[in-house]
PDB file of N, CA and C in Angstrom:
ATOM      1  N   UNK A   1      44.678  28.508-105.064  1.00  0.00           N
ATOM      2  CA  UNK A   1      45.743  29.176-104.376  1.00  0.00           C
ATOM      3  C   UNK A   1      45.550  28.941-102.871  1.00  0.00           C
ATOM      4  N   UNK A   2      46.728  29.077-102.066  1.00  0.00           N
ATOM      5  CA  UNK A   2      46.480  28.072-100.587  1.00  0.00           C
ATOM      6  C   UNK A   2      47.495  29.128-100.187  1.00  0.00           C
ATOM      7  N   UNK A   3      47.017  29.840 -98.856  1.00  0.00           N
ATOM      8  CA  UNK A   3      47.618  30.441 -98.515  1.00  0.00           C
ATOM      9  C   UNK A   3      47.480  30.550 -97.068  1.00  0.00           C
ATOM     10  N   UNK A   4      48.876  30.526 -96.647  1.00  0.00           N
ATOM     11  CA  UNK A   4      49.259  29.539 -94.802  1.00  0.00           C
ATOM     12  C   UNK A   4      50.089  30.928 -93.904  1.00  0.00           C
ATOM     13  N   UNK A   5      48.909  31.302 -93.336  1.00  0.00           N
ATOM     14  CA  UNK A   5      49.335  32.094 -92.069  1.00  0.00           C
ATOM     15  C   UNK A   5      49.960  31.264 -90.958  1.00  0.00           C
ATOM     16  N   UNK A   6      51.140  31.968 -90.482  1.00  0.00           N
ATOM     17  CA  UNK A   6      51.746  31.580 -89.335  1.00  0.00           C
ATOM     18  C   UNK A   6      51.822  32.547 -88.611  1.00  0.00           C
ATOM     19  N   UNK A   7      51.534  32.069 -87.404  1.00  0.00           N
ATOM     20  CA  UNK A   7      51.531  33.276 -86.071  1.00  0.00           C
ATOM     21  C   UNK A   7      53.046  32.806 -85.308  1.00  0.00           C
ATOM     22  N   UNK A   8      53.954  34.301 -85.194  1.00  0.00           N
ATOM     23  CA  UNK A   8      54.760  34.131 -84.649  1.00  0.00           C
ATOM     24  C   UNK A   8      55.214  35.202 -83.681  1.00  0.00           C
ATOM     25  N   UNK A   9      54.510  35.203 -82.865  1.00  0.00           N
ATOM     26  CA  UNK A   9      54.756  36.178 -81.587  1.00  0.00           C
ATOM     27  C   UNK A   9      56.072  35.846 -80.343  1.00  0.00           C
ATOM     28  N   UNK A  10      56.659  36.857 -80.131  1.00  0.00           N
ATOM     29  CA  UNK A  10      57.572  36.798 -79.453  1.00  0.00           C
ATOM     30  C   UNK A  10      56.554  36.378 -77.941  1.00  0.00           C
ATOM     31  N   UNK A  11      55.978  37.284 -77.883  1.00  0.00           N
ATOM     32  CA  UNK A  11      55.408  36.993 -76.302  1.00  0.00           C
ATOM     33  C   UNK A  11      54.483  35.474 -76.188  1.00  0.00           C
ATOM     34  N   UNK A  12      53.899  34.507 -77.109  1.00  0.00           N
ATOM     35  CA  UNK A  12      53.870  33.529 -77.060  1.00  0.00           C
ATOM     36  C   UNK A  12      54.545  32.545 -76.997  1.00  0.00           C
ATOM     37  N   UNK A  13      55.741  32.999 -77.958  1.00  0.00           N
ATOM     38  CA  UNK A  13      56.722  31.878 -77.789  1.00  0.00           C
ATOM     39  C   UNK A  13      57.742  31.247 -76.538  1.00  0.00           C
ATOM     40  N   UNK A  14      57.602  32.774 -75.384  1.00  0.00           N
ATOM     41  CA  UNK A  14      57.977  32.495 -74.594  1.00  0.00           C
ATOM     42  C   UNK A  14      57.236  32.600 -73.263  1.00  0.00           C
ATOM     43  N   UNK A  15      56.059  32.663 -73.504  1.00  0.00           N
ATOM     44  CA  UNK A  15      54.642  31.655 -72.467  1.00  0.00           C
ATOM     45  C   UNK A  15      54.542  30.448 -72.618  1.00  0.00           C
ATOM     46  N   UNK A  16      54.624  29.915 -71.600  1.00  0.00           N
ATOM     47  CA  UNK A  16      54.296  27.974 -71.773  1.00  0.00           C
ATOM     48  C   UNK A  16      52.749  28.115 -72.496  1.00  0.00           C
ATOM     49  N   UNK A  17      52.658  26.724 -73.259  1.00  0.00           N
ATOM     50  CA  UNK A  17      51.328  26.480 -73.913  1.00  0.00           C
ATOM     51  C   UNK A  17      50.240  26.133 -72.287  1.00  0.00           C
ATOM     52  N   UNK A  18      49.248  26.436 -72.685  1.00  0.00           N
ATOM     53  CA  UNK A  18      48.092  25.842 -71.909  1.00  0.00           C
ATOM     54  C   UNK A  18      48.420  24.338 -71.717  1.00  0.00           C
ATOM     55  N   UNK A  19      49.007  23.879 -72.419  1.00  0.00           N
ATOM     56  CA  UNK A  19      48.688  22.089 -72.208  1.00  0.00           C
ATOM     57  C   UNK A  19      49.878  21.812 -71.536  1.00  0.00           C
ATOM     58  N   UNK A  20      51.255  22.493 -71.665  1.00  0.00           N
ATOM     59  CA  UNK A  20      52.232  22.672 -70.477  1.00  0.00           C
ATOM     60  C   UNK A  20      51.986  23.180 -68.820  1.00  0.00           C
ATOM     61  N   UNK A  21      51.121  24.063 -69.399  1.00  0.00           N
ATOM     62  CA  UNK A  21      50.836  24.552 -67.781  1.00  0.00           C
ATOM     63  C   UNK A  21      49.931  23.930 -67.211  1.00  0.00           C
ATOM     64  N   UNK A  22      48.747  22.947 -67.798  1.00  0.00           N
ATOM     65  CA  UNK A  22      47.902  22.071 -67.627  1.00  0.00           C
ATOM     66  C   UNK A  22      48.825  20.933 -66.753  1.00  0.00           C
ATOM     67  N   UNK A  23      49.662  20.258 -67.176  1.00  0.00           N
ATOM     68  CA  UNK A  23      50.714  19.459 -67.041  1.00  0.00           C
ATOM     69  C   UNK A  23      51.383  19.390 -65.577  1.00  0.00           C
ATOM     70  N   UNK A  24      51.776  20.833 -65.623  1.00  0.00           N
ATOM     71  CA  UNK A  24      52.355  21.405 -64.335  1.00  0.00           C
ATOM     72  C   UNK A  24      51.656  21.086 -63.159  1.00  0.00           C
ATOM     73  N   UNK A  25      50.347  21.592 -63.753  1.00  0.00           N
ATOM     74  CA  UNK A  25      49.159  22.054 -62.559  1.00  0.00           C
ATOM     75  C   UNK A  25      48.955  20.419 -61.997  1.00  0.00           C
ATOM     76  N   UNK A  26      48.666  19.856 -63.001  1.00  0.00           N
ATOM     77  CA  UNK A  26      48.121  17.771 -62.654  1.00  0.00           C
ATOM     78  C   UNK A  26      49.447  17.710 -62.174  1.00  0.00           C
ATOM     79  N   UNK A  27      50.504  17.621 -62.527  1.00  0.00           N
ATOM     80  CA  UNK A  27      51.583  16.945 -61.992  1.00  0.00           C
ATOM     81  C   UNK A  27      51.596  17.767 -60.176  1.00  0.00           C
ATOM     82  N   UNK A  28      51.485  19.166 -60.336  1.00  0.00           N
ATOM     83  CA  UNK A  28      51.344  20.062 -58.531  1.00  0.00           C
ATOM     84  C   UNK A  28      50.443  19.300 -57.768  1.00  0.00           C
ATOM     85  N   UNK A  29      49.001  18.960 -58.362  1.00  0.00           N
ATOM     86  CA  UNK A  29      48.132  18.341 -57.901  1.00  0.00           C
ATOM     87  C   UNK A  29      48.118  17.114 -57.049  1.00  0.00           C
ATOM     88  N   UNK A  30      48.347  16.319 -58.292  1.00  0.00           N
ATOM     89  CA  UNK A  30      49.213  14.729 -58.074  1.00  0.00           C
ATOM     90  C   UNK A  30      49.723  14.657 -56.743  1.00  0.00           C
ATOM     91  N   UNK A  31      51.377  15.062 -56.995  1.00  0.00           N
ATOM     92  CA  UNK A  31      51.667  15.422 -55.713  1.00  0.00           C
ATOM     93  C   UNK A  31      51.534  15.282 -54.543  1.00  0.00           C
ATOM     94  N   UNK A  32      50.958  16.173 -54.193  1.00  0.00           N
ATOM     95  CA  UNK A  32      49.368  16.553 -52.735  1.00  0.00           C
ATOM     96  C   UNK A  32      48.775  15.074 -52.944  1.00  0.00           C
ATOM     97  N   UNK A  33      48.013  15.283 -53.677  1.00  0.00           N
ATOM     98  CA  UNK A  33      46.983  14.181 -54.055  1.00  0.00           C
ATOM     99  C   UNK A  33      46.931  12.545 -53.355  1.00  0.00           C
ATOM    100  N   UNK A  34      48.256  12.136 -54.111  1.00  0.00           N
ATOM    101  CA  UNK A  34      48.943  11.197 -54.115  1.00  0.00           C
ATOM    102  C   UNK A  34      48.718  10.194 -52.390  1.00  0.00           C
ATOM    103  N   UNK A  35      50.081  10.887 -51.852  1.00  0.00           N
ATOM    104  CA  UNK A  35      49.668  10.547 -50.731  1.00  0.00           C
ATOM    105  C   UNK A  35      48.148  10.439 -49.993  1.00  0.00           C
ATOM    106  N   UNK A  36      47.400  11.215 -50.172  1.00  0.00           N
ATOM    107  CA  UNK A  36      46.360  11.285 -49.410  1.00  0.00           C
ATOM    108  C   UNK A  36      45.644  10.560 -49.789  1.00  0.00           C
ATOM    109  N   UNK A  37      45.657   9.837 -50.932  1.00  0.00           N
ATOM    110  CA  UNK A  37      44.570   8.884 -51.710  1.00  0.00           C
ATOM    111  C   UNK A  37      45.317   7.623 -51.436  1.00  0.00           C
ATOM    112  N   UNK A  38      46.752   7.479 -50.958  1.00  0.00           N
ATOM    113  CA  UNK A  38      46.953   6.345 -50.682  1.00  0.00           C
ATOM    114  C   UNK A  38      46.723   5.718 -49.184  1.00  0.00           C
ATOM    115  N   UNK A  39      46.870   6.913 -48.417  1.00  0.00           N
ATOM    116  CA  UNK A  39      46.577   6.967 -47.240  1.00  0.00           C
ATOM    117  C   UNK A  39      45.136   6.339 -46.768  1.00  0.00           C
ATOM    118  N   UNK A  40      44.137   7.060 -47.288  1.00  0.00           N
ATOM    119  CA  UNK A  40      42.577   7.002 -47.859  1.00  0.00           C
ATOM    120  C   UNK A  40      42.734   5.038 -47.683  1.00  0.00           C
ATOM    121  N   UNK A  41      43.258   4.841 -49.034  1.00  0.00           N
ATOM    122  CA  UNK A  41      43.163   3.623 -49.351  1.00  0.00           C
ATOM    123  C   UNK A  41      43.871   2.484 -48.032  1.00  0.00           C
ATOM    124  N   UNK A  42      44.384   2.481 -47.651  1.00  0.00           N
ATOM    125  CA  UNK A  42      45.347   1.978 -47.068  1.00  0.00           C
ATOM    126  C   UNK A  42      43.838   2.170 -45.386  1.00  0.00           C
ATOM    127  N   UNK A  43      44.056   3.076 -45.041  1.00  0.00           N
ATOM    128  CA  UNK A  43      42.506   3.452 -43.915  1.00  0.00           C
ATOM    129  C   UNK A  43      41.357   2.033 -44.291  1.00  0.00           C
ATOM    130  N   UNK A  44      41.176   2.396 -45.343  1.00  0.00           N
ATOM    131  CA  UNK A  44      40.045   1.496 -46.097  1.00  0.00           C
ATOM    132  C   UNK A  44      40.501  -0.195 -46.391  1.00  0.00           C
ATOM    133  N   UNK A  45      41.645  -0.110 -46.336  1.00  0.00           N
ATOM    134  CA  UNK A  45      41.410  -1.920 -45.958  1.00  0.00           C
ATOM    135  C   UNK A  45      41.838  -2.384 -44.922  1.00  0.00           C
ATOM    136  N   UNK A  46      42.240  -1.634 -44.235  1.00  0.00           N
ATOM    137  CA  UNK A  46      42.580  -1.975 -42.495  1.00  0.00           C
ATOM    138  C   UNK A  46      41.327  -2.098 -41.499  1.00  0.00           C
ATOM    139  N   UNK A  47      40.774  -0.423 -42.267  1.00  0.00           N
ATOM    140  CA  UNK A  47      39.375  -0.213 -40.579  1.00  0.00           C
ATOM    141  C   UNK A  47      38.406  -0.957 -41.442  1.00  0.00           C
ATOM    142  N   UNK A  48      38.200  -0.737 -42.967  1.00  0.00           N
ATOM    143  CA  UNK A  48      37.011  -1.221 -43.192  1.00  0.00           C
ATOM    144  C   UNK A  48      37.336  -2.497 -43.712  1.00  0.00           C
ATOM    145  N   UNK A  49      38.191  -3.205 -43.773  1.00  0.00           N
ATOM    146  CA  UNK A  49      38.537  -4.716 -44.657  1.00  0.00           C
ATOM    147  C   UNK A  49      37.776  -4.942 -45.655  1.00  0.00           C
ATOM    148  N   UNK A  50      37.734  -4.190 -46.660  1.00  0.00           N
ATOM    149  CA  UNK A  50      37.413  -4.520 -48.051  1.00  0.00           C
ATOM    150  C   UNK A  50      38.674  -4.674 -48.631  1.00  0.00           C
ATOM    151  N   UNK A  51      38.566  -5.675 -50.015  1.00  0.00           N
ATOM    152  CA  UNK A  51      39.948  -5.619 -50.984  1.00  0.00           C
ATOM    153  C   UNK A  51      40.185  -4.390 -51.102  1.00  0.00           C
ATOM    154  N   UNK A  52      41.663  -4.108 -51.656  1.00  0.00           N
ATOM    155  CA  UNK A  52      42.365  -3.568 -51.958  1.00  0.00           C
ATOM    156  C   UNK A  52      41.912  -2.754 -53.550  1.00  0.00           C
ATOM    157  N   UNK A  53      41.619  -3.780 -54.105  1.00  0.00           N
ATOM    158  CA  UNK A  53      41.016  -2.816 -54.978  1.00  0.00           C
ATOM    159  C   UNK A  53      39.823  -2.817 -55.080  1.00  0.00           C
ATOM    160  N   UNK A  54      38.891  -2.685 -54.401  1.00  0.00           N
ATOM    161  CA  UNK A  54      37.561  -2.045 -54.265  1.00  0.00           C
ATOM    162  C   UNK A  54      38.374  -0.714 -53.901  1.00  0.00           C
ATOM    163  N   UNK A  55      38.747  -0.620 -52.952  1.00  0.00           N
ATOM    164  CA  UNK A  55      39.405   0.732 -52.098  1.00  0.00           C
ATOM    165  C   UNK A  55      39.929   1.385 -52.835  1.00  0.00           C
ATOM    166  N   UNK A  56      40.695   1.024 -53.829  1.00  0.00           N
ATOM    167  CA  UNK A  56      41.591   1.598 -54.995  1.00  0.00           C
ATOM    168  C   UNK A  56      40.598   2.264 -56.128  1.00  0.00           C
ATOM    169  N   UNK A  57      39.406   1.559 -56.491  1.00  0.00           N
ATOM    170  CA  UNK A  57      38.361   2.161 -57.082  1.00  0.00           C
ATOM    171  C   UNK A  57      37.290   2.840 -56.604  1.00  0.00           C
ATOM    172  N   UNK A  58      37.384   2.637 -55.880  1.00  0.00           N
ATOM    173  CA  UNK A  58      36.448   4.147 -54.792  1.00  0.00           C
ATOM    174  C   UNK A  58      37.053   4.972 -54.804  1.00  0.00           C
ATOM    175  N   UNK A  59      38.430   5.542 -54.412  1.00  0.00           N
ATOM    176  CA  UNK A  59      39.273   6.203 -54.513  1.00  0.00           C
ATOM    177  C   UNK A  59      40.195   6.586 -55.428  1.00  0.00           C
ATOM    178  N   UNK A  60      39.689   6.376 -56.231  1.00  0.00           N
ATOM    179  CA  UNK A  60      40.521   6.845 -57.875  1.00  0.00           C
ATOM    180  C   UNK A  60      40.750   7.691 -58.280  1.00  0.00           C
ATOM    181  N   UNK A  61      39.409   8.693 -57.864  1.00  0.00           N
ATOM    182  CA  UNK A  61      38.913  10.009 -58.353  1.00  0.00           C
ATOM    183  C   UNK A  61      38.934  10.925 -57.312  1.00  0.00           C
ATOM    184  N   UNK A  62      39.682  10.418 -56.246  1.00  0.00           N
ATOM    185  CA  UNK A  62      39.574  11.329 -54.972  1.00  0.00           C
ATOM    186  C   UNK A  62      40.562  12.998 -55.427  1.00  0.00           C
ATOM    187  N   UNK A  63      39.410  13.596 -55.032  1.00  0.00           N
ATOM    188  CA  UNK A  63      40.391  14.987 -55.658  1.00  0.00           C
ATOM    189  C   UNK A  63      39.735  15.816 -56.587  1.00  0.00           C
ATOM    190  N   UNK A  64      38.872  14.831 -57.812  1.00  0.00           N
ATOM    191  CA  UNK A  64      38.931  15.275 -58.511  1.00  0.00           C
ATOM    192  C   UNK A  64      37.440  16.815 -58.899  1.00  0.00           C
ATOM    193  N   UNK A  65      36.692  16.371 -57.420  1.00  0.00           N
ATOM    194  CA  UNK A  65      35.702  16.894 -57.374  1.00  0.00           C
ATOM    195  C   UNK A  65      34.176  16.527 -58.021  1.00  0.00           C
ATOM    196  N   UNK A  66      33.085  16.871 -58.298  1.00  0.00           N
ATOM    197  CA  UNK A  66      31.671  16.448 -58.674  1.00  0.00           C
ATOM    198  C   UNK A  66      31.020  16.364 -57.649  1.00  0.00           C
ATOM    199  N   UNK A  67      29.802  15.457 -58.179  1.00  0.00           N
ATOM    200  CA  UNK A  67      29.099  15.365 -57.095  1.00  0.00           C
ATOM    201  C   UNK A  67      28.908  14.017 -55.616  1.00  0.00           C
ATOM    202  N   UNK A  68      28.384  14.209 -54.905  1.00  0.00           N
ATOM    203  CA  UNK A  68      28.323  13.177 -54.016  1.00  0.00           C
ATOM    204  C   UNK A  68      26.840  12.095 -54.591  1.00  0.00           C
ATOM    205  N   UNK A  69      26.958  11.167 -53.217  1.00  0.00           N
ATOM    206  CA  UNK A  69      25.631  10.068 -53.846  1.00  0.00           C
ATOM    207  C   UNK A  69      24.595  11.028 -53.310  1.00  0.00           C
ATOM    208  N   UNK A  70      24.964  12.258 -52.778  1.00  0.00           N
ATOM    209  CA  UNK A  70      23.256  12.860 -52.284  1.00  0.00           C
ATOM    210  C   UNK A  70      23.106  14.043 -53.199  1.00  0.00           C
ATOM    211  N   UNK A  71      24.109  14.072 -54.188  1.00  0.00           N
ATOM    212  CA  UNK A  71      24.218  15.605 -54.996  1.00  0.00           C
ATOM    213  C   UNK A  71      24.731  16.290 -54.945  1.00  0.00           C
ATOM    214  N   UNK A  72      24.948  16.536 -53.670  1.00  0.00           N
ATOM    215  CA  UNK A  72      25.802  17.642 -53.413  1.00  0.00           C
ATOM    216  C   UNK A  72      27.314  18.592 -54.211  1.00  0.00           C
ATOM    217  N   UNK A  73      27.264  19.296 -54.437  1.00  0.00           N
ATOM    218  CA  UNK A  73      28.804  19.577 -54.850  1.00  0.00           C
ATOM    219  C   UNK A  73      30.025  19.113 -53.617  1.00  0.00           C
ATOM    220  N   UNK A  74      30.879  18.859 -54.369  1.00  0.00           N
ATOM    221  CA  UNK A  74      31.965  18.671 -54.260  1.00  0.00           C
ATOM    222  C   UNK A  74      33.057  19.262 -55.128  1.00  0.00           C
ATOM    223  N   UNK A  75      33.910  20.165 -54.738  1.00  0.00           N
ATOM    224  CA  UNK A  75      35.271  21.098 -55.366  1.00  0.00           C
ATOM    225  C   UNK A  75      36.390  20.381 -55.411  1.00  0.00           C
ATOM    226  N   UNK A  76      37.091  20.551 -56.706  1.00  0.00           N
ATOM    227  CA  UNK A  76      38.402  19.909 -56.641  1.00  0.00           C
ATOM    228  C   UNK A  76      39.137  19.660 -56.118  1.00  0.00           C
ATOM    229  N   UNK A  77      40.034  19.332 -55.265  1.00  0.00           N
ATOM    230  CA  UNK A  77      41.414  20.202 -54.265  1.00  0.00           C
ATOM    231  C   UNK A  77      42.504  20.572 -54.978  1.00  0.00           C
ATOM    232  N   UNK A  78      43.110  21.545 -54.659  1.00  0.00           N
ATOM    233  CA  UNK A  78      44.376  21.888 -55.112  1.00  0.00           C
ATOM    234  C   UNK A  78      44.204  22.780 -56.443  1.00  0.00           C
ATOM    235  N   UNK A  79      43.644  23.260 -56.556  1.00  0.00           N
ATOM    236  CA  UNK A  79      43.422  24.114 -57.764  1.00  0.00           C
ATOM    237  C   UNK A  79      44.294  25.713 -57.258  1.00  0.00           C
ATOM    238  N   UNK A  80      44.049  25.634 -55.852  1.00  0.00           N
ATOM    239  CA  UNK A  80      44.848  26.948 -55.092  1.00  0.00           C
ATOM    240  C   UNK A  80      46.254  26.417 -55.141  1.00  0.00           C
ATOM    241  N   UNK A  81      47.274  25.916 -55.956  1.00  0.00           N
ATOM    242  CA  UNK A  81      48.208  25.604 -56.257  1.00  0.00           C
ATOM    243  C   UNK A  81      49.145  26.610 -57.214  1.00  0.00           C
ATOM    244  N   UNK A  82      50.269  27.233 -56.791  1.00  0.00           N
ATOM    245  CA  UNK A  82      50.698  28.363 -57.546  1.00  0.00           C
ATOM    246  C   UNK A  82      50.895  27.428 -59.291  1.00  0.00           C
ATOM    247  N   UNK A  83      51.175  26.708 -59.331  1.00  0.00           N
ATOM    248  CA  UNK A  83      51.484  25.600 -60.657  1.00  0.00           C
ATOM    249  C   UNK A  83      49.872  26.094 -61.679  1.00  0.00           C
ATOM    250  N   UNK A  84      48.656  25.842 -60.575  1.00  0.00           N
ATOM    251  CA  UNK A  84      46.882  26.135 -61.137  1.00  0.00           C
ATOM    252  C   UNK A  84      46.700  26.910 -60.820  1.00  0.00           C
ATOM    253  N   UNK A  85      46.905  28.011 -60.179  1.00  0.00           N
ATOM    254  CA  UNK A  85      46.663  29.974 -60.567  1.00  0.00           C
ATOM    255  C   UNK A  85      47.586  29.988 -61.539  1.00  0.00           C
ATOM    256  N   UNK A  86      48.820  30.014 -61.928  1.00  0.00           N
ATOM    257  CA  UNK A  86      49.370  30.329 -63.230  1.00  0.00           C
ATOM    258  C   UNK A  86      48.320  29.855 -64.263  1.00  0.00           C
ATOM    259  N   UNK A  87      47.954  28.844 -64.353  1.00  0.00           N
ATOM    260  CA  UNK A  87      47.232  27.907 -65.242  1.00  0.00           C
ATOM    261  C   UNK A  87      46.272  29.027 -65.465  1.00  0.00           C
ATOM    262  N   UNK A  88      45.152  29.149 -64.184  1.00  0.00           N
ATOM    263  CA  UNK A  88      44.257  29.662 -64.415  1.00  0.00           C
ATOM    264  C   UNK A  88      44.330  31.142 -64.914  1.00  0.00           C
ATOM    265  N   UNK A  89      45.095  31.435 -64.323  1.00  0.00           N
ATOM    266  CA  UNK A  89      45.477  32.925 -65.019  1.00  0.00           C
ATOM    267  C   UNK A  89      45.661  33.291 -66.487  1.00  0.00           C
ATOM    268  N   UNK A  90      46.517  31.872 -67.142  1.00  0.00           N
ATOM    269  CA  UNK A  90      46.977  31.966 -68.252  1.00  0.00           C
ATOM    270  C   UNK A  90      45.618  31.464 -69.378  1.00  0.00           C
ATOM    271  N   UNK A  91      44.515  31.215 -68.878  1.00  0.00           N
ATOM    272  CA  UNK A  91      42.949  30.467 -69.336  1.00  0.00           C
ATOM    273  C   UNK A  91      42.539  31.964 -69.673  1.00  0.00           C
ATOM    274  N   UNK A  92      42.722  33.174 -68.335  1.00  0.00           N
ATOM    275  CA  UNK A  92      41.809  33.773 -68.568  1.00  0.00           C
ATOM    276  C   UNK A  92      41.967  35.098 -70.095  1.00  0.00           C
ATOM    277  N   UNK A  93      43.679  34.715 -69.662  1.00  0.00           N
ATOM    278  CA  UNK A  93      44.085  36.388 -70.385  1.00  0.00           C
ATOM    279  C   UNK A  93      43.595  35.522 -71.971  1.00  0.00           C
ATOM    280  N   UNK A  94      43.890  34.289 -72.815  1.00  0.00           N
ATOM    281  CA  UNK A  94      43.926  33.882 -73.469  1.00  0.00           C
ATOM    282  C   UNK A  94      42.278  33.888 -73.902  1.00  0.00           C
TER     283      UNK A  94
END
């Protein structure tokens, strides 16, 4: 015997999913992001004349936070984005 619970809550159905508001938040991010990593890049083959894509792969991940070559932390940007406090908000109640 097989028996299939479905959850059907009114107040879920009309909260975006986590992976929507995830979405939001990268796409808010992006955004911001965007420019400044092209900017970045664009800096980097003018002052420093390396290819274009060396510069493009150094800068890929700009944003995304970790660590540096000495360890250090490094924080995401843009997480203070009303698009990623909803997000985060919606992480915590869940």
């Amino acid at each position: 015997m097989m028996i299939v619970l479905g959850f059907s809550g009114s107040a879920s159905a009309a909260e975006p999913s986590l992976q929507a508001l995830k979405e939001k938040c990268q796409a808010a991010r992006e955004a911001k992001l965007g420019p400044e990593r092209e900017a970045l890049i664009q800096t980097c083959v003018k002052k420093e004349q390396k290819p274009e894509e060396e510069c493009r792969r150094f800068y890929a991940d700009y944003g995304a936070g970790g660590r540096t070559a000495g360890g250090a932390g490094r924080p995401p940007l843009y997480f203070d984005l009303p698009e990623c406090v909803e997000l985060s908000e919606a992480e915590q109640k869940r």
